[in-house]
C-alpha atoms as a PDB file:
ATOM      1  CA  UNK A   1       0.000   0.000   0.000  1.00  0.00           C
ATOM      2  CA  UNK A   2       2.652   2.248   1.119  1.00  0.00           C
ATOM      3  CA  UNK A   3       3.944   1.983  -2.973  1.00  0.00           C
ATOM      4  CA  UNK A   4       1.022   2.563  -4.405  1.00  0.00           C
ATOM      5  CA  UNK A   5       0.521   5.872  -1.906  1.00  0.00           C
ATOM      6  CA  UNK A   6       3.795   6.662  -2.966  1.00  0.00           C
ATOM      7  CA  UNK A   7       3.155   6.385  -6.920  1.00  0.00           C
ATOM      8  CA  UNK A   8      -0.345   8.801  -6.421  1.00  0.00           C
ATOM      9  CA  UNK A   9       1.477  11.069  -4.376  1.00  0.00           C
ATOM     10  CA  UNK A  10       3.969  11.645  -7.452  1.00  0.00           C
ATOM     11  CA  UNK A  11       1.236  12.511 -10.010  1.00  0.00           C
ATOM     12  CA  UNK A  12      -0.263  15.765 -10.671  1.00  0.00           C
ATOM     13  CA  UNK A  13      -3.725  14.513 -10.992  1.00  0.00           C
ATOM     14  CA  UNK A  14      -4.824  12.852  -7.907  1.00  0.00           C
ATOM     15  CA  UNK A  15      -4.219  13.210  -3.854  1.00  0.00           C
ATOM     16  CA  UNK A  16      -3.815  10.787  -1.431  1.00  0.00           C
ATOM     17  CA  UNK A  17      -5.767  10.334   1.755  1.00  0.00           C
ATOM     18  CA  UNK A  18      -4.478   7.408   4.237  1.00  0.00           C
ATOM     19  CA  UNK A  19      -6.155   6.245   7.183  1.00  0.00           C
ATOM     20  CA  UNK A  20      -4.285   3.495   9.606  1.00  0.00           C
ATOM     21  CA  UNK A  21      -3.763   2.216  12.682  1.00  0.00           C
ATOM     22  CA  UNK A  22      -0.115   2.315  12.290  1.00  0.00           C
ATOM     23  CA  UNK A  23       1.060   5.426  11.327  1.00  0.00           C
ATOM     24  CA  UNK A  24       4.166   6.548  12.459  1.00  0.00           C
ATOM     25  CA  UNK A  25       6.148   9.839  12.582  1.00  0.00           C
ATOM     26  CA  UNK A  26       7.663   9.717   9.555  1.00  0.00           C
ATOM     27  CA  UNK A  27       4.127   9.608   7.680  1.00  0.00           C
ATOM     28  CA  UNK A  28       2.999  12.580   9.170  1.00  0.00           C
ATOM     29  CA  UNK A  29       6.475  14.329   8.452  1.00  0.00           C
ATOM     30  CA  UNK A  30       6.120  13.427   4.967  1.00  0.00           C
ATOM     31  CA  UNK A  31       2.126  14.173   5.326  1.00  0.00           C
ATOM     32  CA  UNK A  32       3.729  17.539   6.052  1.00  0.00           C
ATOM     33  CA  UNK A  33       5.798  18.382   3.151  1.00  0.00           C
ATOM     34  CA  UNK A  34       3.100  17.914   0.629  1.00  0.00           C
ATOM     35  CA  UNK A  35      -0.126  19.554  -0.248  1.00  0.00           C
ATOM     36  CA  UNK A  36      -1.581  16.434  -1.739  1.00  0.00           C
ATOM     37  CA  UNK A  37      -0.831  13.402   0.624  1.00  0.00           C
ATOM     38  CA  UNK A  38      -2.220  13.170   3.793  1.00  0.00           C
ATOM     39  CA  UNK A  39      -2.637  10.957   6.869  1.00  0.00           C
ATOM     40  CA  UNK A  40      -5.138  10.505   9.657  1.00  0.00           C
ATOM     41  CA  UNK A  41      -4.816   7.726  12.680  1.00  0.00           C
ATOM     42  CA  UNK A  42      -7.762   5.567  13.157  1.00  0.00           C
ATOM     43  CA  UNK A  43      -8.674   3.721  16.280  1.00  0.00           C
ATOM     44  CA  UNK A  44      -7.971   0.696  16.211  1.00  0.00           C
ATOM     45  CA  UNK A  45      -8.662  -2.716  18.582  1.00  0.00           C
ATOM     46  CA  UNK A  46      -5.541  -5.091  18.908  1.00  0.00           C
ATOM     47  CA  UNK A  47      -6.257  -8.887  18.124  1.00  0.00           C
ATOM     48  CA  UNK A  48      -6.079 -11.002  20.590  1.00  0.00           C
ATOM     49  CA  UNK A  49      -3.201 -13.255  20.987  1.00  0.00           C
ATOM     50  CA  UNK A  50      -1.522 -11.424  18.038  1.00  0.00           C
ATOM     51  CA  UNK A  51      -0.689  -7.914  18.915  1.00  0.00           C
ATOM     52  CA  UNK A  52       1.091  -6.980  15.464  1.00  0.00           C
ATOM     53  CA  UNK A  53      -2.131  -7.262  14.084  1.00  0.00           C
ATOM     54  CA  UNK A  54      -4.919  -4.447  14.486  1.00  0.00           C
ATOM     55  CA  UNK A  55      -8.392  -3.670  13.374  1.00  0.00           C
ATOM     56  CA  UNK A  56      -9.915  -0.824  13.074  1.00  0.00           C
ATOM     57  CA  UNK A  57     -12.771   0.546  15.304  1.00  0.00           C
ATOM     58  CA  UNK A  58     -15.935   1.663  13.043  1.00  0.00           C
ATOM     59  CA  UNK A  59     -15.035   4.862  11.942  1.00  0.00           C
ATOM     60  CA  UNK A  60     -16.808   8.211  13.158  1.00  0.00           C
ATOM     61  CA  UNK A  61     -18.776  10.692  11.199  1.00  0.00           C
ATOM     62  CA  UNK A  62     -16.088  12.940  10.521  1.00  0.00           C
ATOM     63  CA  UNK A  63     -13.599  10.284   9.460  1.00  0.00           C
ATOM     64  CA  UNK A  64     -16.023   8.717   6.535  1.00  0.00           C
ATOM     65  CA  UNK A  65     -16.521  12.527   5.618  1.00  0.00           C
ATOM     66  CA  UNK A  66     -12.858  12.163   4.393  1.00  0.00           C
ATOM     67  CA  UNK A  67     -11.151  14.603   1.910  1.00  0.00           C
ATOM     68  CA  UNK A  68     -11.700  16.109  -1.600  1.00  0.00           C
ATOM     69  CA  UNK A  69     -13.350  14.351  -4.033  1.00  0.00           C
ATOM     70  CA  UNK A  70     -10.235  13.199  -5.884  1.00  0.00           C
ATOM     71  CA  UNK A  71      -8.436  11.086  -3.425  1.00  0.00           C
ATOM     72  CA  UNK A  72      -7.813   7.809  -3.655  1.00  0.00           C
ATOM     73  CA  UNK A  73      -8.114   5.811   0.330  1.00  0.00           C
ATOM     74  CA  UNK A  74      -5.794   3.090   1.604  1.00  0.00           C
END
């Protein structure tokens, strides 16, 4: 996913809006040094017995909402 996010990022016509569990500080750095790629965490619920894995919680209003109509979600 993290290719394919990189690949949109790069073109002029679309924008790229992720949402994970499992962000980290460099996505929001690089988040920050583009107008067109942007990250948001999501709450998330850890699986039992396997902690590397997470699902996400149902997502609020304002999260489904999401960006401008030309974005492409992970």
């Amino acid at each position: 996913m993290k290719r394919l996010a990189a690949h949109l990022k790069e073109r002029d016509d679309s924008s790229v809006f992720v949402m994970s569990p499992d962000l980290v500080e460099a996505d929001y750095r690089e988040a920050a040094k583009s107008l067109r790629f942007h990250v948001a965490p999501v709450p998330h619920i850890p699986m039992p017995g396997r902690a590397e894995y997470k699902m996400a919680a149902p997502l609020q209003m304002r999260q489904r909402a999401g960006p401008s109509h030309r974005s492409f979600f992970i």
